[in-house]
N, C-alpha and C. Protein backbone atom coordinates (compact mmCIF):
# COMPACT_ATOMS: atom_id res chain seq x y z
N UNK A 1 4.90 15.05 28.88
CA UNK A 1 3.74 14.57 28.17
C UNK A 1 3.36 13.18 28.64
N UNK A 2 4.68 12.51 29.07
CA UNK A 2 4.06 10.78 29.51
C UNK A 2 3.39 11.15 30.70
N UNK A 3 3.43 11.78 31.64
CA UNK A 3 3.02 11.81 32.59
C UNK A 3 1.69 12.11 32.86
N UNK A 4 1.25 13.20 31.90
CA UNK A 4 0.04 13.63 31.63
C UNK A 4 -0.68 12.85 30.75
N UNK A 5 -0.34 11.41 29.87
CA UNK A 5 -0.74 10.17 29.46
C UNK A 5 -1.06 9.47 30.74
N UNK A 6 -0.13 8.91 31.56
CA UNK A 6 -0.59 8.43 32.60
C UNK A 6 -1.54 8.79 33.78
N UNK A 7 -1.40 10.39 33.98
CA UNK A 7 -2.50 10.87 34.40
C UNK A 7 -3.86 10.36 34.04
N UNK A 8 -4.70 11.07 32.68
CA UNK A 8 -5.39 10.33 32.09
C UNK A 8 -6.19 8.88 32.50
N UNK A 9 -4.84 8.33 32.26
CA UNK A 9 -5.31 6.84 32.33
C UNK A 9 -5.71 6.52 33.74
N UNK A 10 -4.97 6.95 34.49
CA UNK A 10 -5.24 6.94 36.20
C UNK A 10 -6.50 7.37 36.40
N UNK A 11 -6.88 8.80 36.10
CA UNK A 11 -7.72 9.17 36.47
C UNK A 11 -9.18 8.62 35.82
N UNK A 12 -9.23 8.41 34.41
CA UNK A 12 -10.43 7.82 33.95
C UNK A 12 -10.36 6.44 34.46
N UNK A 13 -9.59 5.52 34.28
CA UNK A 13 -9.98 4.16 35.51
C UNK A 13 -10.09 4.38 36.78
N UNK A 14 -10.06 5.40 37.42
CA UNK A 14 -10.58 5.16 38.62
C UNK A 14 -12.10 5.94 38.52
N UNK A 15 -12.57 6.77 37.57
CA UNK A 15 -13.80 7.16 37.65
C UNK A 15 -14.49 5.90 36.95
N UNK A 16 -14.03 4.90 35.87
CA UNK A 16 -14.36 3.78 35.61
C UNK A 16 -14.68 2.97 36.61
N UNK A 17 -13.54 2.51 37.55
CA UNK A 17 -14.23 1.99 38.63
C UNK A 17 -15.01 2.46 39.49
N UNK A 18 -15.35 3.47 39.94
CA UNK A 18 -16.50 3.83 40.48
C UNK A 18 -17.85 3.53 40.31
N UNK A 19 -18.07 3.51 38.56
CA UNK A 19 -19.27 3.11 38.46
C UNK A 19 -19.64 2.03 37.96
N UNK A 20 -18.30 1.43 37.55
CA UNK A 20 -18.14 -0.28 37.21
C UNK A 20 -18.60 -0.20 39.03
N UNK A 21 -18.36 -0.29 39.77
CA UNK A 21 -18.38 -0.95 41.16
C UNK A 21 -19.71 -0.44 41.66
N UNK A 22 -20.41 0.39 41.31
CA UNK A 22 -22.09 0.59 41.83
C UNK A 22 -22.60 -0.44 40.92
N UNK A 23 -22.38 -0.27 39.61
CA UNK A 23 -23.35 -0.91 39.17
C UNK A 23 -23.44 -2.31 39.23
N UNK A 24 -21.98 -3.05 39.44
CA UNK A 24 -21.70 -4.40 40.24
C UNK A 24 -22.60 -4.11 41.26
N UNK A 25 -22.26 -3.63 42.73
CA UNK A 25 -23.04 -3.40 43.79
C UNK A 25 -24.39 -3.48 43.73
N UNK A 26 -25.10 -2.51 42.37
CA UNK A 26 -26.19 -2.66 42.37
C UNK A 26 -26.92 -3.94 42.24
N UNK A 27 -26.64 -4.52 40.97
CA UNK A 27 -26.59 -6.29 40.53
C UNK A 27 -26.51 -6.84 41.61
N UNK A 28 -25.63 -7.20 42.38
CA UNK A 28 -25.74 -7.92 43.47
C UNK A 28 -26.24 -7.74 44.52
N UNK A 29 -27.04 -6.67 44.82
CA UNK A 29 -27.75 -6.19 45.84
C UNK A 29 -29.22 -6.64 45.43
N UNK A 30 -29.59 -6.14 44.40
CA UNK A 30 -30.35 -6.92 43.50
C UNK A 30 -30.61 -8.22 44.01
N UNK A 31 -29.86 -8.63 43.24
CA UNK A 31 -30.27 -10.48 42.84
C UNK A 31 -30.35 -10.79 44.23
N UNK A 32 -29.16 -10.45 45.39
CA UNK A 32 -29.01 -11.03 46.00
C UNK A 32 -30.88 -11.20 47.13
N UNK A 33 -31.47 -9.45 46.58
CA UNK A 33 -32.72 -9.45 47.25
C UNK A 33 -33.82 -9.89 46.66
N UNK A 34 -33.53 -10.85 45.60
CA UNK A 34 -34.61 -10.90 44.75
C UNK A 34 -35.34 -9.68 44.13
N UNK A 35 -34.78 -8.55 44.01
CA UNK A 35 -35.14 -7.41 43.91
C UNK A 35 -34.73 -6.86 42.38
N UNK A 36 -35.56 -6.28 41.44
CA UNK A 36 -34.94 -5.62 40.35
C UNK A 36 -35.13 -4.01 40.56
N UNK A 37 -34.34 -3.47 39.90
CA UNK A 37 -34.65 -1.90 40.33
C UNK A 37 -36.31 -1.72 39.73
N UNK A 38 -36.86 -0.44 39.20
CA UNK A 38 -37.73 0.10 39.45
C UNK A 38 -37.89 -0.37 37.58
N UNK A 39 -38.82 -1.58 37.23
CA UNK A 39 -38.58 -1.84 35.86
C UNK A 39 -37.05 -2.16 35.40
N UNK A 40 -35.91 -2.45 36.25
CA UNK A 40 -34.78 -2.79 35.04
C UNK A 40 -34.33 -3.99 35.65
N UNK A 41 -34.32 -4.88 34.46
CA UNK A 41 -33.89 -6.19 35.33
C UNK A 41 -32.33 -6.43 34.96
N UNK A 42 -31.47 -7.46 35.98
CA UNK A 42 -30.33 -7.88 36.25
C UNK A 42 -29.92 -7.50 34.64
N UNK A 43 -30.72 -8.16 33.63
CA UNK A 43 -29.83 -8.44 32.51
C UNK A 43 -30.37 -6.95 32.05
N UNK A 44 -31.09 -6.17 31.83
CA UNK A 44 -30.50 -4.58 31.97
C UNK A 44 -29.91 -4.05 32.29
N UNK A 45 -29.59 -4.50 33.73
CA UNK A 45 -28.06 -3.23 34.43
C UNK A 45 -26.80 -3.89 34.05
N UNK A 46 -27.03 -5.28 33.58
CA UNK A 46 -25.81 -5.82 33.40
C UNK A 46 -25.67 -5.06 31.82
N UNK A 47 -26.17 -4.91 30.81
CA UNK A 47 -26.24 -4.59 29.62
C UNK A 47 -25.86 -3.06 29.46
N UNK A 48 -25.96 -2.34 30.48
CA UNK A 48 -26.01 -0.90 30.51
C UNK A 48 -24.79 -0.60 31.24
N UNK A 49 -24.24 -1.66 32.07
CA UNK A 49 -22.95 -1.66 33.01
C UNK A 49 -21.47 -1.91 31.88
N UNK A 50 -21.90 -3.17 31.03
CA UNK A 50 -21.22 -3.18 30.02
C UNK A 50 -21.42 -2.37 28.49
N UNK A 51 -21.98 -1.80 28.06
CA UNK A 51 -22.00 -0.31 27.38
C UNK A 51 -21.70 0.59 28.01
N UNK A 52 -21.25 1.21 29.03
CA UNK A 52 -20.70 1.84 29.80
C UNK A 52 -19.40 1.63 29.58
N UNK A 53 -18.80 0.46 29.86
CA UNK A 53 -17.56 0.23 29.84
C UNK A 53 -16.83 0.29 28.58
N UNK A 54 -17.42 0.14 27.63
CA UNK A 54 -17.01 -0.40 26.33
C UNK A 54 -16.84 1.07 25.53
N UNK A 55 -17.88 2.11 25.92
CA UNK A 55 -17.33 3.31 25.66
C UNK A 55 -16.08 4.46 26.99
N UNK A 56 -16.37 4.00 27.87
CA UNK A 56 -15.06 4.35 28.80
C UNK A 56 -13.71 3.74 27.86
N UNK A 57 -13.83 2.37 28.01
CA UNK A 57 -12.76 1.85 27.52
C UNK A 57 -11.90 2.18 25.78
N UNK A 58 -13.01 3.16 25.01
CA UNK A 58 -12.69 3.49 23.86
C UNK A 58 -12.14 5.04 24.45
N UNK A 59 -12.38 5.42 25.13
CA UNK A 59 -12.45 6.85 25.60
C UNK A 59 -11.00 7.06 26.22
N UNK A 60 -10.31 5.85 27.05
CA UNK A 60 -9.21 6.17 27.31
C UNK A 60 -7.68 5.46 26.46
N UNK A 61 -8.62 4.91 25.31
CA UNK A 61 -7.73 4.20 24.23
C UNK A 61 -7.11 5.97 23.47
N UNK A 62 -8.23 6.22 23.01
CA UNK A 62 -8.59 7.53 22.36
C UNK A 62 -7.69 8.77 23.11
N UNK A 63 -7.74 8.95 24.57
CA UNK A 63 -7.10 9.56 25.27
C UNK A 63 -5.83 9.62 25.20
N UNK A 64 -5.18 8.35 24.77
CA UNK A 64 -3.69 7.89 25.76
C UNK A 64 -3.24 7.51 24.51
N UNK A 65 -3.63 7.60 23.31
CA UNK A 65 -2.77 6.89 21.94
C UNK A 65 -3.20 8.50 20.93
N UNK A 66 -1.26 8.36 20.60
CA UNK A 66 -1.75 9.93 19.30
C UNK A 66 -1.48 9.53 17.95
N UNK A 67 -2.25 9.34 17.17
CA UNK A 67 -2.80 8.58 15.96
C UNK A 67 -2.88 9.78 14.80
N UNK A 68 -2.26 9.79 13.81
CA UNK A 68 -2.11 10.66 12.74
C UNK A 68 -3.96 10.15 12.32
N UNK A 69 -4.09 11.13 11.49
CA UNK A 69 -4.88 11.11 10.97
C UNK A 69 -5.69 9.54 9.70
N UNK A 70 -4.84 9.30 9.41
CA UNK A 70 -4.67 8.86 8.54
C UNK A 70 -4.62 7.23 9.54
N UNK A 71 -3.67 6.97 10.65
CA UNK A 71 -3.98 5.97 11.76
C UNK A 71 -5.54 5.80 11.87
N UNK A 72 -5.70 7.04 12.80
CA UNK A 72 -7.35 6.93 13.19
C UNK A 72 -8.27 6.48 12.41
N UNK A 73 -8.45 6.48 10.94
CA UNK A 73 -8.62 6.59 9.93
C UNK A 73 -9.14 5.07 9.70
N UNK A 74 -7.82 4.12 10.15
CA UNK A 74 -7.60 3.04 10.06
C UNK A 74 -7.92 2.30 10.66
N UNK A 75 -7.30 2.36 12.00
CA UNK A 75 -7.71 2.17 13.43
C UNK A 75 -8.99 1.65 13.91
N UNK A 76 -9.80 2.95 14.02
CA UNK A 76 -10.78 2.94 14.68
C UNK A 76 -12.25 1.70 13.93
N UNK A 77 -11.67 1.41 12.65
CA UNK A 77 -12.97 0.35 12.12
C UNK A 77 -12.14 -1.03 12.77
N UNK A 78 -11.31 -1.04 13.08
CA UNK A 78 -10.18 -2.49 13.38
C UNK A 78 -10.87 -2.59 14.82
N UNK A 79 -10.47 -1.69 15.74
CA UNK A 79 -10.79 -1.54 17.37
C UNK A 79 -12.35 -2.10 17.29
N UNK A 80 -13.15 -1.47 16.66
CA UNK A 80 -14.75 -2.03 16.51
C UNK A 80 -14.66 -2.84 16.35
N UNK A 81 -14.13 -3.40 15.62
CA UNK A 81 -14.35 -4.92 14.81
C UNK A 81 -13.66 -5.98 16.41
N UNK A 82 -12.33 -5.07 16.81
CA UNK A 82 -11.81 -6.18 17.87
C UNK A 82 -12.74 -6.28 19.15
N UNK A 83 -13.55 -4.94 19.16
CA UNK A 83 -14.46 -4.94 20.55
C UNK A 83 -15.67 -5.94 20.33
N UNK A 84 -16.25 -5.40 19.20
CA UNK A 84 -17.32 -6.89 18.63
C UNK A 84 -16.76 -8.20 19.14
N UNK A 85 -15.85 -9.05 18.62
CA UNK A 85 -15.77 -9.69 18.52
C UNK A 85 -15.63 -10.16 20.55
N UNK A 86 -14.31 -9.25 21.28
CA UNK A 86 -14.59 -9.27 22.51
C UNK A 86 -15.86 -9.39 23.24
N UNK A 87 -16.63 -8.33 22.81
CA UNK A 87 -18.17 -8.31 23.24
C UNK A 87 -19.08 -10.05 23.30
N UNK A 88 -19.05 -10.74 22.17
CA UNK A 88 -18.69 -12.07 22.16
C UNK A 88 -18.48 -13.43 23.17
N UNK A 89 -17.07 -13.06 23.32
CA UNK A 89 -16.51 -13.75 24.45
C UNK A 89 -17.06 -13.44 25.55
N UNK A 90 -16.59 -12.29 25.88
CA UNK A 90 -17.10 -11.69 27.06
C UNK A 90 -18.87 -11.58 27.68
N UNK A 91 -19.61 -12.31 26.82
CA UNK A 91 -20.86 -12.63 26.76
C UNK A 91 -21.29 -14.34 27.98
N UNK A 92 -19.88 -15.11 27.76
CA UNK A 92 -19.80 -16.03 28.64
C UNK A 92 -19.64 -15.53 29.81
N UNK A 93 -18.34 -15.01 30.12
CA UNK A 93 -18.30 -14.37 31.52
C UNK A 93 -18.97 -13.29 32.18
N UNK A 94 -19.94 -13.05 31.48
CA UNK A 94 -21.29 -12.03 32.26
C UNK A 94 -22.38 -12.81 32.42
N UNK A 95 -22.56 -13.85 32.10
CA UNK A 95 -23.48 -14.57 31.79
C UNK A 95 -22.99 -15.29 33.45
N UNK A 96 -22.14 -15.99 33.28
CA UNK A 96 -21.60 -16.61 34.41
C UNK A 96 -21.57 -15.75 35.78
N UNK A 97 -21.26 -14.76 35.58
CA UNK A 97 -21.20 -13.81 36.57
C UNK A 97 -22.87 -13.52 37.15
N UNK A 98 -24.02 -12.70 36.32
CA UNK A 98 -25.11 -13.20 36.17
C UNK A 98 -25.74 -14.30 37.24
N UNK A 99 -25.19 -15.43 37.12
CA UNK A 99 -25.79 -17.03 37.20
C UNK A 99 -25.54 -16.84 38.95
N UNK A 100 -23.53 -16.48 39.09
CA UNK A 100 -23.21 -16.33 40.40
C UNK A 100 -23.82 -15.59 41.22
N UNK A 101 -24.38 -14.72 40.98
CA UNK A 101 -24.89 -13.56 41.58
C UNK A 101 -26.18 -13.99 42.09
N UNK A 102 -26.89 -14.28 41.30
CA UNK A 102 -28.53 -14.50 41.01
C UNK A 102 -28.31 -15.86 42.54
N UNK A 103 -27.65 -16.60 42.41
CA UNK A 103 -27.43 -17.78 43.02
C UNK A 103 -26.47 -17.56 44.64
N UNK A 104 -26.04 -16.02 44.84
CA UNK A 104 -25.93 -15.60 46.16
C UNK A 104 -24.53 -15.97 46.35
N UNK A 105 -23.70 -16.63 45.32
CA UNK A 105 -22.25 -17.51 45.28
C UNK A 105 -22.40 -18.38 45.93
N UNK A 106 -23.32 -18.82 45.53
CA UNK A 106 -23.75 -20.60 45.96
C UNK A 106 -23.59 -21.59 44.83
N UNK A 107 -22.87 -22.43 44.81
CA UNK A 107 -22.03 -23.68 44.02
C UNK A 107 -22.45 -24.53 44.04
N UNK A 108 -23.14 -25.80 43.59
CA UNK A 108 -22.76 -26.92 43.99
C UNK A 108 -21.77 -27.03 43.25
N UNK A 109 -20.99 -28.64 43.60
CA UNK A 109 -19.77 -29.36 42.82
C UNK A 109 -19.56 -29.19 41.25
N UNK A 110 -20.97 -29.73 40.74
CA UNK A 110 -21.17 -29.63 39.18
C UNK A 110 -21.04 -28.28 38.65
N UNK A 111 -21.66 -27.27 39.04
CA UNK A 111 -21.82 -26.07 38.70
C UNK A 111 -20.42 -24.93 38.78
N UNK A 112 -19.96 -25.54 40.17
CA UNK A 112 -18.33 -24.57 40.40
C UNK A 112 -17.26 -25.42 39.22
N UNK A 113 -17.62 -27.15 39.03
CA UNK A 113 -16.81 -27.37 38.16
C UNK A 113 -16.70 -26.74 36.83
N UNK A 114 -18.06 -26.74 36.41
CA UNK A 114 -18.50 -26.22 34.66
C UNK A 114 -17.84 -24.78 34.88
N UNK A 115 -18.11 -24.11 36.12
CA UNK A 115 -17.92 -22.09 35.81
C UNK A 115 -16.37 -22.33 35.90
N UNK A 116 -15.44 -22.61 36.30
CA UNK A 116 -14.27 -22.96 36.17
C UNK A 116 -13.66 -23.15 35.00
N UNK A 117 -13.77 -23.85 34.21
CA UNK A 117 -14.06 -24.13 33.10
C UNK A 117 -14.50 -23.27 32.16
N UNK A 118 -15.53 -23.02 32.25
CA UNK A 118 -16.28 -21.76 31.28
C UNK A 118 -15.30 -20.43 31.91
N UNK A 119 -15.06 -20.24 32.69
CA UNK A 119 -13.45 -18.98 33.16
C UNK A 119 -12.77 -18.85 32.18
N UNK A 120 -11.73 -20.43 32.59
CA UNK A 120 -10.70 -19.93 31.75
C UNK A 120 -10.63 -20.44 30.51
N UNK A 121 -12.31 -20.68 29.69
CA UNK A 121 -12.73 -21.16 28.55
C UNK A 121 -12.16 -19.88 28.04
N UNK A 122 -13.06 -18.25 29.01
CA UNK A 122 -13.01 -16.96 28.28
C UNK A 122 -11.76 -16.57 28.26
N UNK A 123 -10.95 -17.00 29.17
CA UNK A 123 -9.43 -16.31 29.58
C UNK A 123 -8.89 -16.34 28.33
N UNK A 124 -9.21 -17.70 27.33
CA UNK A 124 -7.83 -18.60 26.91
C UNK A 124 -8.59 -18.42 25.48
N UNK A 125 -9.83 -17.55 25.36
CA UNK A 125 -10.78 -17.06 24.09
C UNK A 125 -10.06 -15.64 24.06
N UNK A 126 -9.58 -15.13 25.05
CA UNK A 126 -9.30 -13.45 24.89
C UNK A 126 -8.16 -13.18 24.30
N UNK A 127 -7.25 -14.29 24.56
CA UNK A 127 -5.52 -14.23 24.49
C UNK A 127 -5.86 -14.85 22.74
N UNK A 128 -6.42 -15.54 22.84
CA UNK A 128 -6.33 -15.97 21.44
C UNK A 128 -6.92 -14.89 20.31
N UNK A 129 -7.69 -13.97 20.98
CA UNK A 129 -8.38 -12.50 19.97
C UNK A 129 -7.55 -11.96 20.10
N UNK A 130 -6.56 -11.63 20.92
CA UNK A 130 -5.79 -10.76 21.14
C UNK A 130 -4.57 -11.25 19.99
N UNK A 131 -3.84 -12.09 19.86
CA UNK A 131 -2.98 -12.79 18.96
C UNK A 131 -3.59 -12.77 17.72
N UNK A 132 -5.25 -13.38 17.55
CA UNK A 132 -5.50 -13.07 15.80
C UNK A 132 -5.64 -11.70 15.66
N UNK A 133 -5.78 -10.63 15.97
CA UNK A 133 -5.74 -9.39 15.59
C UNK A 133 -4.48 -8.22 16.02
N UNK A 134 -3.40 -9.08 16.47
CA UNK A 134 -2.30 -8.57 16.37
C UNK A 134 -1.56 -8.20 15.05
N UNK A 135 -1.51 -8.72 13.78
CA UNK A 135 -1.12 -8.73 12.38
C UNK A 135 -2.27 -7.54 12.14
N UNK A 136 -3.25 -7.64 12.17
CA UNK A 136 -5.01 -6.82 11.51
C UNK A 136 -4.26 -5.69 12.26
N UNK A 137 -4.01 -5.05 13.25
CA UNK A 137 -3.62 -3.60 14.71
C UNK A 137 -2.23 -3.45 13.70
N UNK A 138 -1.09 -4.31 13.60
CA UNK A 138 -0.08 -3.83 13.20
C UNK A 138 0.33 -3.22 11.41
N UNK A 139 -0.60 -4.31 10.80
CA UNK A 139 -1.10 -3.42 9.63
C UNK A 139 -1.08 -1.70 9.47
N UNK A 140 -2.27 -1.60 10.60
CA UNK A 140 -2.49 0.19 10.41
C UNK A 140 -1.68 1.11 11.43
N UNK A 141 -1.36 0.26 12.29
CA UNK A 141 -0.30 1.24 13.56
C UNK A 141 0.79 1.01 13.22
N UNK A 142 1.59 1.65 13.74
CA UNK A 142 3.57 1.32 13.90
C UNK A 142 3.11 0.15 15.21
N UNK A 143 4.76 -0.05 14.97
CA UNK A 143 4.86 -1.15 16.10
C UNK A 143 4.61 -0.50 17.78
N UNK A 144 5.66 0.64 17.16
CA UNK A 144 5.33 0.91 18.83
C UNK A 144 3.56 1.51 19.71
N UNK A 145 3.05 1.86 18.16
CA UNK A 145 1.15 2.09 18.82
C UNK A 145 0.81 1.07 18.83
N UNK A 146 0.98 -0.17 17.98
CA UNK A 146 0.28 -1.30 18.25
C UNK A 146 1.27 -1.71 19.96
N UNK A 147 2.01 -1.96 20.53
CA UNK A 147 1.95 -2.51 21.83
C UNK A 147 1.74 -1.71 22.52
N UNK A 148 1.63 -0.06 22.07
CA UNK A 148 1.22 0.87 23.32
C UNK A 148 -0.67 0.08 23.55
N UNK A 149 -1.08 0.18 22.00
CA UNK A 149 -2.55 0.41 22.23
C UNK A 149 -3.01 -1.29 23.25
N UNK A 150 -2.15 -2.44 23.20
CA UNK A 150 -2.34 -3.76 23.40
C UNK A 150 -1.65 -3.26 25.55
N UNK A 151 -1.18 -2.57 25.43
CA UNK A 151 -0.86 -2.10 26.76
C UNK A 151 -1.87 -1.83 27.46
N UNK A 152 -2.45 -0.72 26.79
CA UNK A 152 -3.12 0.17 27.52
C UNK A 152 -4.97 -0.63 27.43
N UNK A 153 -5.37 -1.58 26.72
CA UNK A 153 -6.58 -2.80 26.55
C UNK A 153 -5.86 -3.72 27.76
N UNK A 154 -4.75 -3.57 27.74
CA UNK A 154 -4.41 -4.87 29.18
C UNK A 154 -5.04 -4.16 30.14
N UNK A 155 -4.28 -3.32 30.28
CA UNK A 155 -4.79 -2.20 31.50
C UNK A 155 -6.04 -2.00 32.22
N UNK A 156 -6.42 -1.75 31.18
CA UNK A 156 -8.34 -1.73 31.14
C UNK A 156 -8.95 -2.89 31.85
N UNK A 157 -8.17 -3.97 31.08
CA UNK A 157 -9.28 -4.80 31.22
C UNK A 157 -9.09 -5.77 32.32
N UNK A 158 -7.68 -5.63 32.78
CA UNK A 158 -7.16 -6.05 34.47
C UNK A 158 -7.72 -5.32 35.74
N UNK A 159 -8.09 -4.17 34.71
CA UNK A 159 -8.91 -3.47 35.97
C UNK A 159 -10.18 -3.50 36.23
N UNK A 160 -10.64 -3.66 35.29
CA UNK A 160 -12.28 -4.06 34.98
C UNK A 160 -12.63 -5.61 35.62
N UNK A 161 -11.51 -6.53 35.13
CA UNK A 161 -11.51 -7.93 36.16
C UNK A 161 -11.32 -7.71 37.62
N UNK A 162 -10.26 -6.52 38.12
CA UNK A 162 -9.94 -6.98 39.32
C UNK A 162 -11.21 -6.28 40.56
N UNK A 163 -11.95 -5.15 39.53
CA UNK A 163 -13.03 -4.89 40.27
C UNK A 163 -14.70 -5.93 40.19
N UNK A 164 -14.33 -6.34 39.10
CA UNK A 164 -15.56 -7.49 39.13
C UNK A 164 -15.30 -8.59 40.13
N UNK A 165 -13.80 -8.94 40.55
CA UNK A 165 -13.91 -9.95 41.24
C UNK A 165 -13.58 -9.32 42.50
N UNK A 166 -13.66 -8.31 42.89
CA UNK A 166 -13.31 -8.00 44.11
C UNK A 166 -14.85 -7.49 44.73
N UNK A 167 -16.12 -7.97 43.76
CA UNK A 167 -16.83 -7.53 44.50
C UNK A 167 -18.44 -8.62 44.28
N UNK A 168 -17.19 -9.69 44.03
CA UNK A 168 -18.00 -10.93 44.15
C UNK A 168 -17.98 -11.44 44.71
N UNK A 169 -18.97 -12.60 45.68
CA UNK A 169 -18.40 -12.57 47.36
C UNK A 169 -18.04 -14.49 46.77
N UNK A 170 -16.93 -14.48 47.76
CA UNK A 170 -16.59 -16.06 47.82
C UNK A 170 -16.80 -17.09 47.55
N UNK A 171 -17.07 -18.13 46.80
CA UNK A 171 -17.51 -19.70 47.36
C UNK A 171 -17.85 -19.66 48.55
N UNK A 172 -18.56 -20.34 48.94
CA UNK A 172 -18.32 -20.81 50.24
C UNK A 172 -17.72 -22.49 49.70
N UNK A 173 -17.03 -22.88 50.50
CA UNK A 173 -16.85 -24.35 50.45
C UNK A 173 -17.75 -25.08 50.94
C-alpha cells in the first residue's frame, strides 16, 4: 500500500510539474515579449497557474492521507483555512516573481536587495504558518496524519519552488 501512496504522489507531481512549467514558460515568454496571450494578461495566467496548483495540491493531500470519516470531517475546513492563509503569503512571492519576469531578470542593486529580502520575508512567513497551525492539524488528526499530512505539503511545495526557480533565468551580475 506505501508504495502505491508513493506512486500517487510521484506521479501527480510530475503531471503537476508539467503544467506548473508551461504555464511558468508561458509567463515568461510572455513578459519576456512584451506579449500577453490572446486577452489574458501575466496577472491572469499567473492567477490561473496558481488555482491550478492549489487544487492539484489538495488533490494529492486527499490522495496520499486515509482520514476516517469523521477526520475529513475535521480536516478539510482546517486545510482551507491553512491554504487561505498560505494563499496570503504566497501573494508576495508571485508578485515578486511577476516583477522578475516582466523585468527579463534584470536587477538593479536596490531592487535585488529589497527581492532578497521580500524571499526570505515569505520563507520565514511560511515556517511560521506552518508552526501556528500545527496545534489547529493536531487537534483533528493523530500525530502520525498530522506529520504525514506536514510531509507530504513539504513535498509539494519543494517541488513547486524547485520548478519555479528552475525556470527563472539568472541575475545577471
Amino acid at each position: 500500500m506505501q508504495k502505491t501512496k508513493t506512486y500517487r504522489l510521484g506521479a501527480s507531481l510530475t503531471a503537476g510539474s508539467f503544467l506548473m512549467i508551461c504555464g511558468a514558460a508561458s509567463a515568461q515568454d510572455n513578459a519576456s515579449q512584451g506579449l500577453e496571450g490572446p486577452g489574458v494578461s501575466i496577472d491572469q495566467e499567473i492567477a490561473l497557474l496558481r488555482k491550478d496548483l492549489r487544487s492539484q495540491r489538495k488533490q494529492l493531500i486527499a490522495a496520499n492521507m486515509t482520514l476516517t470519516g469523521s477526520e475529513a470531517e475535521k480536516f478539510w475546513p482546517v486545510y482551507e483555512q491553512y491554504v487561505g492563509d498560505l494563499v496570503q503569503i504566497n501573494n508576495t512571492k508571485y508578485d515578486l516573481i511577476k516583477k522578475y519576469v516582466q523585468n527579463s531578470g534584470s536587477l538593479n542593486a536596490e531592487e535585488a536587495d529589497s527581492s532578497i529580502k521580500k524571499w526570505l520575508d515569505v520563507d520565514e512567513s511560511v515556517a511560521q504558518l506552518r508552526m501556528k497551525y500545527l496545534p489547529t492539524f493536531r487537534k483533528v488528526l493523530s500525530a502520525q496524519n498530522t506529520a504525514l499530512f506536514y510531509q507530504l505539503e513539504r513535498r509539494v511545495q519543494l517541488m513547486i519552488d524547485l520548478q519555479l526557480a528552475s525556470r527563472l533565468p539568472l541575475i545577471e551580475p
